[in-house]
N, C-alpha and C. Protein backbone atom coordinates (compact mmCIF):
# COMPACT_ATOMS: atom_id res chain seq x y z
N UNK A 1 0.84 -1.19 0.00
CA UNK A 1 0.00 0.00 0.00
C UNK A 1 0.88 1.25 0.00
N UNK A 2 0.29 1.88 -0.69
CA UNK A 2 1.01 3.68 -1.12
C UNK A 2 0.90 4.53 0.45
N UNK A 3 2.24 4.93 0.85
CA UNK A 3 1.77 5.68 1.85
C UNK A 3 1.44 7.20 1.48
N UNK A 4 0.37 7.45 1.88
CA UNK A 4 -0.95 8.55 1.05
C UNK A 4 -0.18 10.05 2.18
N UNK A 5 0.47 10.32 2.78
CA UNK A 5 1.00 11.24 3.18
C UNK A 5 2.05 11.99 2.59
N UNK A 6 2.06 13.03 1.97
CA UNK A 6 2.89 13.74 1.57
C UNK A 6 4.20 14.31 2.85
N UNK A 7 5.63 14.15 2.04
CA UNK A 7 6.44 14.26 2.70
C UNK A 7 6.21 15.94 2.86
N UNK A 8 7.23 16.72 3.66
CA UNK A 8 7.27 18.28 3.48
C UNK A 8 7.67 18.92 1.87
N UNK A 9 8.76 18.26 1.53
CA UNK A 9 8.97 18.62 0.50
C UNK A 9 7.86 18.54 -0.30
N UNK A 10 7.38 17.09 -0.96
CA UNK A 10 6.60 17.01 -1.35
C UNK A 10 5.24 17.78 -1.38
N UNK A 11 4.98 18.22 -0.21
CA UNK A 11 3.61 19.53 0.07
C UNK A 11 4.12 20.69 -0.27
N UNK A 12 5.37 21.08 -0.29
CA UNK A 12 5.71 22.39 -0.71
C UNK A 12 5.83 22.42 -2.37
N UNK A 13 6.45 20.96 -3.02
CA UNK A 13 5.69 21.41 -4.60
C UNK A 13 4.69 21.28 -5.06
N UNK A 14 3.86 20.21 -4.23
CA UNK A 14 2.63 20.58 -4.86
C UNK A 14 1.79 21.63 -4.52
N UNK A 15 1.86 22.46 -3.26
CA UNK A 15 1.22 23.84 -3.34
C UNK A 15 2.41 24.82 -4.21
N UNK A 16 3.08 24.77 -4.50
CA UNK A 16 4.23 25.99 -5.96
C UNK A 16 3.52 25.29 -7.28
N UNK A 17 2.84 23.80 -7.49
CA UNK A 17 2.07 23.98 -8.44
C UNK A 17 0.53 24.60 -8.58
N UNK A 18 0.13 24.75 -7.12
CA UNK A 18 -1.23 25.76 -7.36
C UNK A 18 -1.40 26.72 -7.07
N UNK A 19 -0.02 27.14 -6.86
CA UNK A 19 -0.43 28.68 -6.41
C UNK A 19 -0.85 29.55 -7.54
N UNK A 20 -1.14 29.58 -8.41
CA UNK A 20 -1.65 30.21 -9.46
C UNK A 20 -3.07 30.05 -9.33
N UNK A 21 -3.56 28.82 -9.02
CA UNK A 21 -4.99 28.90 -9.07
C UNK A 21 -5.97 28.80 -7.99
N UNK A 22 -5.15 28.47 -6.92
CA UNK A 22 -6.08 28.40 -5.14
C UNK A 22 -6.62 29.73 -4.72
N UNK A 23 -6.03 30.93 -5.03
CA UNK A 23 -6.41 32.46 -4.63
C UNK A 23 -8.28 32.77 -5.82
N UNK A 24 -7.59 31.80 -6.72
CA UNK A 24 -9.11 32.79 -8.20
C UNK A 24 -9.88 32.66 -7.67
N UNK A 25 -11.01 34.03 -7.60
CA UNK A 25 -12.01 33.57 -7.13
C UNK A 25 -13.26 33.22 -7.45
N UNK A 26 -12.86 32.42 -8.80
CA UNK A 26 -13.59 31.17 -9.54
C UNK A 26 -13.66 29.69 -9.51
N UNK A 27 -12.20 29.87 -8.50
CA UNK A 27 -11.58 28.78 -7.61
C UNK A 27 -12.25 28.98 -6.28
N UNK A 28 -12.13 29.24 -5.88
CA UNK A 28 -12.55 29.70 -4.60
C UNK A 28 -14.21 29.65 -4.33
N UNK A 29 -14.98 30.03 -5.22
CA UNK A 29 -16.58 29.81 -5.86
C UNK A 29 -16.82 28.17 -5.70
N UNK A 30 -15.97 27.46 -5.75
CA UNK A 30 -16.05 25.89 -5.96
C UNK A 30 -16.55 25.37 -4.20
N UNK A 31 -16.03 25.97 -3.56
CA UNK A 31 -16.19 25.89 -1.76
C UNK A 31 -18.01 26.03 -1.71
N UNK A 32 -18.39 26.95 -2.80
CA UNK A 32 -19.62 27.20 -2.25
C UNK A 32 -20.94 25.56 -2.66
N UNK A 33 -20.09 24.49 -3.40
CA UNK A 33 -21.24 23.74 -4.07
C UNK A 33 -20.65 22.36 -3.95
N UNK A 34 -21.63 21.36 -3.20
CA UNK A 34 -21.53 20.02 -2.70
C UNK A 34 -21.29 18.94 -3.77
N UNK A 35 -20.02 18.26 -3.75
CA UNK A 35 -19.46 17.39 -4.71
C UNK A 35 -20.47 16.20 -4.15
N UNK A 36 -20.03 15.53 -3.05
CA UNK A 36 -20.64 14.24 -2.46
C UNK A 36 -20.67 14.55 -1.08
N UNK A 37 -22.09 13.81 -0.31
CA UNK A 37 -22.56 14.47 0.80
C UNK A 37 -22.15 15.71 1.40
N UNK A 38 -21.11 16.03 2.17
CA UNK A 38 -21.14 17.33 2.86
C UNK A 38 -19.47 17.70 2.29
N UNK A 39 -18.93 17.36 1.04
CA UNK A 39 -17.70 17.64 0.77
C UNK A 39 -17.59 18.12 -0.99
N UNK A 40 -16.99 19.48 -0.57
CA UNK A 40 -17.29 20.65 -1.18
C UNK A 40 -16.74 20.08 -2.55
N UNK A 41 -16.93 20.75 -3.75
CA UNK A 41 -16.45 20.22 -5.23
C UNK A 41 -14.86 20.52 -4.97
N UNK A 42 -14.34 22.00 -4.25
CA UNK A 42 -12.93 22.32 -3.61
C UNK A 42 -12.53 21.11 -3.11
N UNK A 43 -12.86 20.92 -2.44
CA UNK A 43 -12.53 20.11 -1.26
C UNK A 43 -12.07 18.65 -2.38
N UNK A 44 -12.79 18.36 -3.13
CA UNK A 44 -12.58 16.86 -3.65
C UNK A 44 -11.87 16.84 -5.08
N UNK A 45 -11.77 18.49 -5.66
CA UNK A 45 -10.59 18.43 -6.84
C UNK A 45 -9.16 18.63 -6.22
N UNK A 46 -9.47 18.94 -4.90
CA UNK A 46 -8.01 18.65 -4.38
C UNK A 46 -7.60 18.07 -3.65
N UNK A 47 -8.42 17.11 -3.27
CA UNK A 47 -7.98 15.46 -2.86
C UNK A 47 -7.71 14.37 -3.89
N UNK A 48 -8.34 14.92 -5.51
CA UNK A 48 -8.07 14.29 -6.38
C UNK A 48 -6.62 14.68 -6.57
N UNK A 49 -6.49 15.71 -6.74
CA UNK A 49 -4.64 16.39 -7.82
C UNK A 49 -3.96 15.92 -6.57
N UNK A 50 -4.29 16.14 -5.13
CA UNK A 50 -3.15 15.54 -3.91
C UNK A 50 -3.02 14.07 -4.83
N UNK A 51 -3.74 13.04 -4.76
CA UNK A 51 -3.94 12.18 -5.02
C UNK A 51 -2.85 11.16 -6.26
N UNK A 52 -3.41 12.20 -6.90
CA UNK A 52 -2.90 11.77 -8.68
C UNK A 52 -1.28 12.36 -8.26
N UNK A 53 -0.81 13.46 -7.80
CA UNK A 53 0.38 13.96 -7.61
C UNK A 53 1.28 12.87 -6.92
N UNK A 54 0.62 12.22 -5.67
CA UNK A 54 1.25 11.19 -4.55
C UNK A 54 1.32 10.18 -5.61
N UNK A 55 0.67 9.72 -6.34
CA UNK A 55 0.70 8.28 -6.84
C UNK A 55 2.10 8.46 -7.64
N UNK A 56 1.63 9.41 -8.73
CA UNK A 56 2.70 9.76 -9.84
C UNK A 56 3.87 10.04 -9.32
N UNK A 57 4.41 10.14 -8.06
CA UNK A 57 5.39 9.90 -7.38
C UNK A 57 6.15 9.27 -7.28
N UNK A 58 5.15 8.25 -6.49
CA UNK A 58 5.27 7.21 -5.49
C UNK A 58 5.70 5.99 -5.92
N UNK A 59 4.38 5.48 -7.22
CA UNK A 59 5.03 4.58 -8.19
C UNK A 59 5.65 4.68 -9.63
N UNK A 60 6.24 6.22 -9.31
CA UNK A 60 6.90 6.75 -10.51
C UNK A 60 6.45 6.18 -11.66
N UNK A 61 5.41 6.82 -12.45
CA UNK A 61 4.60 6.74 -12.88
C UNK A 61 4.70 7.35 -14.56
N UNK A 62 5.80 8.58 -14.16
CA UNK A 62 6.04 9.40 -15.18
C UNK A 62 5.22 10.51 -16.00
N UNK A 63 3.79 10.57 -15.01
CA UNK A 63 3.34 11.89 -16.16
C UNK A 63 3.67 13.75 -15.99
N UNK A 64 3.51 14.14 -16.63
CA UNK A 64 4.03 15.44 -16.64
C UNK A 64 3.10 15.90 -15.40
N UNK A 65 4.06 16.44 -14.35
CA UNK A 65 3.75 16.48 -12.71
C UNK A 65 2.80 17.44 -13.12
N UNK A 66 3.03 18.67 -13.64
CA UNK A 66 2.45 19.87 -13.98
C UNK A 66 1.11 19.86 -14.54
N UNK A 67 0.77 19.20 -15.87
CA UNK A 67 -0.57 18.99 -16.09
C UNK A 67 -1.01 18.13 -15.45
N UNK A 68 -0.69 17.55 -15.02
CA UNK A 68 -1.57 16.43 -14.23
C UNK A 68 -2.19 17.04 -12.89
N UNK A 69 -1.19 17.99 -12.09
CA UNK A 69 -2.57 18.28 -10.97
C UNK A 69 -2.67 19.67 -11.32
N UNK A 70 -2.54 20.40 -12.59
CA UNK A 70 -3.46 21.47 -12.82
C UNK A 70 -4.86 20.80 -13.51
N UNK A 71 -4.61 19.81 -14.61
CA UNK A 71 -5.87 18.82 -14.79
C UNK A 71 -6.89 18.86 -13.83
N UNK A 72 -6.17 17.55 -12.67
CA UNK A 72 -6.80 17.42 -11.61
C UNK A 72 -7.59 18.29 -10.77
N UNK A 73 -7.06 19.23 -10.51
CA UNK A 73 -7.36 20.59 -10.38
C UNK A 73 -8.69 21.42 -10.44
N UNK A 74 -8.96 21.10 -11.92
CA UNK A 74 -9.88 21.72 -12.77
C UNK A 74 -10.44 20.79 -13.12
N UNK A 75 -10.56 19.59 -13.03
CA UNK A 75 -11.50 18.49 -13.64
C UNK A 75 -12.96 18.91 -13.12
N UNK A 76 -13.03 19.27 -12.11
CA UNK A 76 -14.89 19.91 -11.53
C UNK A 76 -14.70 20.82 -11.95
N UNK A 77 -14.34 21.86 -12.67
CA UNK A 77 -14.34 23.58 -12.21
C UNK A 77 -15.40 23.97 -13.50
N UNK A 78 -17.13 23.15 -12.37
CA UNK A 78 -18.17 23.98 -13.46
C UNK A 78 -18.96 24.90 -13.12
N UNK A 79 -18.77 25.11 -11.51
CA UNK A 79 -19.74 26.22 -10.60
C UNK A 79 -20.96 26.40 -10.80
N UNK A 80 -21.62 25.06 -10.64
CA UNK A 80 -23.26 25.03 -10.36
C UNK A 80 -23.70 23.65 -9.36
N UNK A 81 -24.41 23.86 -8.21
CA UNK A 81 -24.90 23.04 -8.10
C UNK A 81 -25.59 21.77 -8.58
N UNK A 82 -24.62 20.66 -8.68
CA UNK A 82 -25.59 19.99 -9.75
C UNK A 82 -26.58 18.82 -9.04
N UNK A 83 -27.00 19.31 -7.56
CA UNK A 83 -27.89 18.42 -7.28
C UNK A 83 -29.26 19.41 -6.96
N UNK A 84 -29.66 20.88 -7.43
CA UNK A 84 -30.46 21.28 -7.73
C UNK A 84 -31.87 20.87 -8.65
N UNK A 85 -32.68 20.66 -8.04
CA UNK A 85 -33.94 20.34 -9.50
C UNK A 85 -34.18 21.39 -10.63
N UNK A 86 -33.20 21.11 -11.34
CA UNK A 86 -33.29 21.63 -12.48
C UNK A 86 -32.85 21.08 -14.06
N UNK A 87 -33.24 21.30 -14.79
CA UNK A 87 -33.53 20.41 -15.89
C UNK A 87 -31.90 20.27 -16.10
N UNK A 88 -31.13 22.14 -16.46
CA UNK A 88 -30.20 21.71 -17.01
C UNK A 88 -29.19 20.64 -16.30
N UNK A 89 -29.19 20.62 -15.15
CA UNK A 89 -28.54 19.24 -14.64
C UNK A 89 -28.55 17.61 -14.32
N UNK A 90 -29.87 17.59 -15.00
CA UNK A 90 -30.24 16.24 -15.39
C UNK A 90 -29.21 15.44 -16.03
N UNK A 91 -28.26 15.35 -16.66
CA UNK A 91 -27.45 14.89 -17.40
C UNK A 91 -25.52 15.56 -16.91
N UNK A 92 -25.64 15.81 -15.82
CA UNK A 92 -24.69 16.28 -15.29
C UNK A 92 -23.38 15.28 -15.26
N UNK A 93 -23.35 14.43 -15.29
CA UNK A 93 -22.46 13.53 -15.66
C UNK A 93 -21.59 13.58 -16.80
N UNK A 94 -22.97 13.54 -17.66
CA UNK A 94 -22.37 13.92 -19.45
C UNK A 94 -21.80 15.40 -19.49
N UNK A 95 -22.29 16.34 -19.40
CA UNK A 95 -22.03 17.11 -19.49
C UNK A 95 -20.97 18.30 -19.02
N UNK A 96 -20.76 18.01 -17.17
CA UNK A 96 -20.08 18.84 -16.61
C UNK A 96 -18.36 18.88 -17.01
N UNK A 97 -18.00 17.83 -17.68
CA UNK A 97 -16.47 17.72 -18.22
C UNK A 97 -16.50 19.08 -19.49
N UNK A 98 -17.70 19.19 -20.17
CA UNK A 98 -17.31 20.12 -21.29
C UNK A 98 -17.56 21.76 -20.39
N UNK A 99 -18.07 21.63 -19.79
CA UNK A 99 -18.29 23.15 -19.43
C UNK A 99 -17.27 23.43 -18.19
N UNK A 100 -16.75 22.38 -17.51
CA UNK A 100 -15.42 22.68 -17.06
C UNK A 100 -14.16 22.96 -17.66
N UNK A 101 -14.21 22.32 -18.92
CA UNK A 101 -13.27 22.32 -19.95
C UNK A 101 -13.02 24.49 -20.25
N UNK A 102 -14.64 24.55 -20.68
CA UNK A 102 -14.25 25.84 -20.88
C UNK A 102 -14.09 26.80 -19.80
N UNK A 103 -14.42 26.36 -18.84
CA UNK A 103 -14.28 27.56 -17.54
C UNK A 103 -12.42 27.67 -16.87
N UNK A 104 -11.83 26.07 -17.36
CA UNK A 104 -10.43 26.15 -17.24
C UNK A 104 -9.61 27.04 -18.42
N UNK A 105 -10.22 27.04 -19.63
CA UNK A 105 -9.63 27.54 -20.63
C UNK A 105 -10.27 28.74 -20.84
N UNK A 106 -11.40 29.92 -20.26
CA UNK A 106 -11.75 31.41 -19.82
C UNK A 106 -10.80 31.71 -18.87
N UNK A 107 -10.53 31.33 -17.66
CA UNK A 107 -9.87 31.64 -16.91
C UNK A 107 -8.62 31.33 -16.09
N UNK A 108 -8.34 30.24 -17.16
CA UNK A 108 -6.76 30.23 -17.13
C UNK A 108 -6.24 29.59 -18.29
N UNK A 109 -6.95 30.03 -19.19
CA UNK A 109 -6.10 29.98 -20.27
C UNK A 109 -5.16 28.27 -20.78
N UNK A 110 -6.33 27.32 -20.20
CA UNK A 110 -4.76 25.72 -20.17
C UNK A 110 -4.98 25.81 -21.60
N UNK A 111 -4.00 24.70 -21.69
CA UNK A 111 -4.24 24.24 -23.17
C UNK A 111 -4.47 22.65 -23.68
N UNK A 112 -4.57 22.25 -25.19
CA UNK A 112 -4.91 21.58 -25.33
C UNK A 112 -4.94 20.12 -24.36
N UNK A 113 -4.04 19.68 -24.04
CA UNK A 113 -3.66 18.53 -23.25
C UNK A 113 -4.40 18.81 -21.67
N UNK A 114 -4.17 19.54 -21.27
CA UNK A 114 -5.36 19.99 -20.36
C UNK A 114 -6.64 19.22 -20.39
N UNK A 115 -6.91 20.32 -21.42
CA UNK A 115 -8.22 20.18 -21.84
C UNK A 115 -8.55 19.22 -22.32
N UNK A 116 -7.90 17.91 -22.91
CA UNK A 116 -8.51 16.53 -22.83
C UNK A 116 -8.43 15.74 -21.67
N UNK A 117 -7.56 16.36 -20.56
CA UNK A 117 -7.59 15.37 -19.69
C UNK A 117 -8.54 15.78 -18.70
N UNK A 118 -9.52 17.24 -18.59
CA UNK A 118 -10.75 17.07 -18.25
C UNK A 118 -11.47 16.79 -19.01
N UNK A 119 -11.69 17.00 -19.94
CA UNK A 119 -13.15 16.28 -21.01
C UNK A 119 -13.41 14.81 -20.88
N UNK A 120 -12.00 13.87 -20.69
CA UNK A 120 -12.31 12.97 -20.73
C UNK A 120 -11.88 12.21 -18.91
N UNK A 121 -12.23 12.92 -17.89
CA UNK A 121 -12.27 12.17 -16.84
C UNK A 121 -13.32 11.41 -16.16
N UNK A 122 -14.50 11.71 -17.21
CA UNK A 122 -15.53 10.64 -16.54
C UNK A 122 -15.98 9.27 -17.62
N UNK A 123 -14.53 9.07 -18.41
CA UNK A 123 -14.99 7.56 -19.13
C UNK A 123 -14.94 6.83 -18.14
N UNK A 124 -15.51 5.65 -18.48
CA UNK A 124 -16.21 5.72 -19.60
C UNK A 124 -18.03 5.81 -19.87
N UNK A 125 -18.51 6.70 -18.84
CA UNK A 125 -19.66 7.37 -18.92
C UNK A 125 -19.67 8.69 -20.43
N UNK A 126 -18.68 8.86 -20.36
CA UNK A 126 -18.70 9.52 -21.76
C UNK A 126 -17.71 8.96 -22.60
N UNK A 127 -18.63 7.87 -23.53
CA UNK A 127 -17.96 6.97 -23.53
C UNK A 127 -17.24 7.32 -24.92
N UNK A 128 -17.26 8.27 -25.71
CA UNK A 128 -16.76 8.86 -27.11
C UNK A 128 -15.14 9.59 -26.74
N UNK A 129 -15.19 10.25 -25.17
CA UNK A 129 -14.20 10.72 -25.12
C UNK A 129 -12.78 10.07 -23.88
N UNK A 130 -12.34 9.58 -24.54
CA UNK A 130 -11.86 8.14 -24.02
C UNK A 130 -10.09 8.82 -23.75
N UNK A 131 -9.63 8.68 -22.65
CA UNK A 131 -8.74 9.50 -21.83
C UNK A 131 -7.08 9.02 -22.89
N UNK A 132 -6.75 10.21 -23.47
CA UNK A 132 -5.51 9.65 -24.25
C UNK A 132 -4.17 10.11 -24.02
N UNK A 133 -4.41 10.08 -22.56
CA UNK A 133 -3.00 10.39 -22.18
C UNK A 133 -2.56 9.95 -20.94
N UNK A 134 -1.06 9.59 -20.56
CA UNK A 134 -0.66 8.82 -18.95
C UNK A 134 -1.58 9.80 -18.31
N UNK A 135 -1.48 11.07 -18.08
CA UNK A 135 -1.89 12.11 -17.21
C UNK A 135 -3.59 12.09 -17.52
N UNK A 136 -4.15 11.92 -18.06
CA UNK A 136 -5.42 11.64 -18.49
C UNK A 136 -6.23 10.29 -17.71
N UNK A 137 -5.73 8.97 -17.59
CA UNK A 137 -5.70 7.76 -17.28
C UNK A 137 -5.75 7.76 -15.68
N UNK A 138 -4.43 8.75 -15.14
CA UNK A 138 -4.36 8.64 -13.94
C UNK A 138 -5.34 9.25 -13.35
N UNK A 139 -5.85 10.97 -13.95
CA UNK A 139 -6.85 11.68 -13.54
C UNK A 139 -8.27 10.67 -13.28
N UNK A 140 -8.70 10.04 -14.92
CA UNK A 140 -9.71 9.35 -14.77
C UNK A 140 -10.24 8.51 -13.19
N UNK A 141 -8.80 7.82 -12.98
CA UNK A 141 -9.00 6.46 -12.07
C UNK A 141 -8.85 6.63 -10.75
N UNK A 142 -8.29 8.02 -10.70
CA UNK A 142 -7.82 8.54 -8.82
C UNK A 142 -9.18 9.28 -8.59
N UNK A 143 -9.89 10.11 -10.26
CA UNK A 143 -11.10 10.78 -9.60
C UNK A 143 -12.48 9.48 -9.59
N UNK A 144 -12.15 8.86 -9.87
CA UNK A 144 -13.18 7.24 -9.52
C UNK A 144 -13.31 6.94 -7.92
N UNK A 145 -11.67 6.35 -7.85
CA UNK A 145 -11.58 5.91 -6.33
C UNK A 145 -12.28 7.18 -5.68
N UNK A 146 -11.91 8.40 -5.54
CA UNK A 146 -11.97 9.36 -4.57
C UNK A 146 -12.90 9.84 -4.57
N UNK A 147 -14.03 9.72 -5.91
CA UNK A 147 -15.52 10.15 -5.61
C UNK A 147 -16.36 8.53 -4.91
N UNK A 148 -15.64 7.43 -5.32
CA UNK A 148 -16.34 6.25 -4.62
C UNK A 148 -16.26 6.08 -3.23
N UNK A 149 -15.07 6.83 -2.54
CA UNK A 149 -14.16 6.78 -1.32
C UNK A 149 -15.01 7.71 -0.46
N UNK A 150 -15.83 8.94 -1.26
CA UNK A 150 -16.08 10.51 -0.42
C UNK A 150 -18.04 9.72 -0.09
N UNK A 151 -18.45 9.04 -1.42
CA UNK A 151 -19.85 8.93 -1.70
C UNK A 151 -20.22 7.55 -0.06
N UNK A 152 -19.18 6.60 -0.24
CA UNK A 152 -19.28 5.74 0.84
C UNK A 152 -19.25 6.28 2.01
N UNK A 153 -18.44 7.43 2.33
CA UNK A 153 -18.34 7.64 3.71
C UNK A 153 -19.57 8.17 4.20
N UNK A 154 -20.11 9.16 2.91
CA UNK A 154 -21.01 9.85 3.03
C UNK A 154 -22.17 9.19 3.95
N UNK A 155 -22.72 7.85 3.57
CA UNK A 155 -23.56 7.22 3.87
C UNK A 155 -23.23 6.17 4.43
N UNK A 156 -21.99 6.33 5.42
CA UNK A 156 -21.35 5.71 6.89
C UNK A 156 -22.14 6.35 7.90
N UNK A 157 -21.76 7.70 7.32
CA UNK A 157 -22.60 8.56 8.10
C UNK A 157 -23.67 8.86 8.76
N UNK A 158 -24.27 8.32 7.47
CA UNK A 158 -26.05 8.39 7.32
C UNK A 158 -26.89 9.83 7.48
């Protein structure tokens, strides 16, 4: 088993890789809207990029450290409640990868490779856009475990 604790070092590069985007306060907007039970969409794109960062480490893994937890990062960044009754989120699954896609690329500008490795982090529910990159693969499968990991506890809880 991976020990899931970041060394010091280790916490000091992965916050020098977000310091660009933890202050936006489009980033910051993410605190206000519930990923799974009482844990914020914030809260769980950055238990994902911790996540994907520790692994890609750990079992040297090799993807580009940098897109991978700005990816990670931004894989939620769609700023709407999507457990509201409302039509447009009926299909929130399908959909929230493309409109995160563009809210990463309005306001910070990523680029292409980025931007496939959110479009395609919820295969294979979207099943056309199929993850084509190491950094893509890892995003997919760490944001699986960690929304299956947040949804269980949830309803430990009760």
């Amino acid at each position: 088993m991976v020990n899931r604790k970041l060394t010091c070092e280790e916490q000091e590069q992965f916050d020098l890789l977000l310091r660009n985007y933890r202050q936006h306060e489009k980033i910051q907007e993410m605190k206000c809207y519930i990923q799974h039970g009482a844990i914020s969409t914030y809260d769980h794109v950055e238990r994902v990029a911790r996540l994907c960062f520790l692994l890609n480490r750990r079992l040297r893994l090799g993807a580009d450290e940098k897109a991978l937890v700005t990816g990670a990062f931004m894989h939620d960044f769609y700023l709407y409640d999507w457990h509201e009754n409302d039509r447009s989120h009926r299909l929130h699954g399908y959909h929230h990868p493309d409109t995160s896609c563009r809210n990463a690329v309005l306001y910070f500008q990523v680029g292409e490779h980025i931007q496939q490795m959110i479009r395609s982090h919820m295969w294979p529910l979207t099943l056309t856009k199929l993850p084509l990159s190491r950094e893509a693969w890892i995003l997919c499968l760490v944001d699986k475990y960690i929304s299956t990991a947040e949804t269980f506890a949830m309803r430990k809880r009760g």
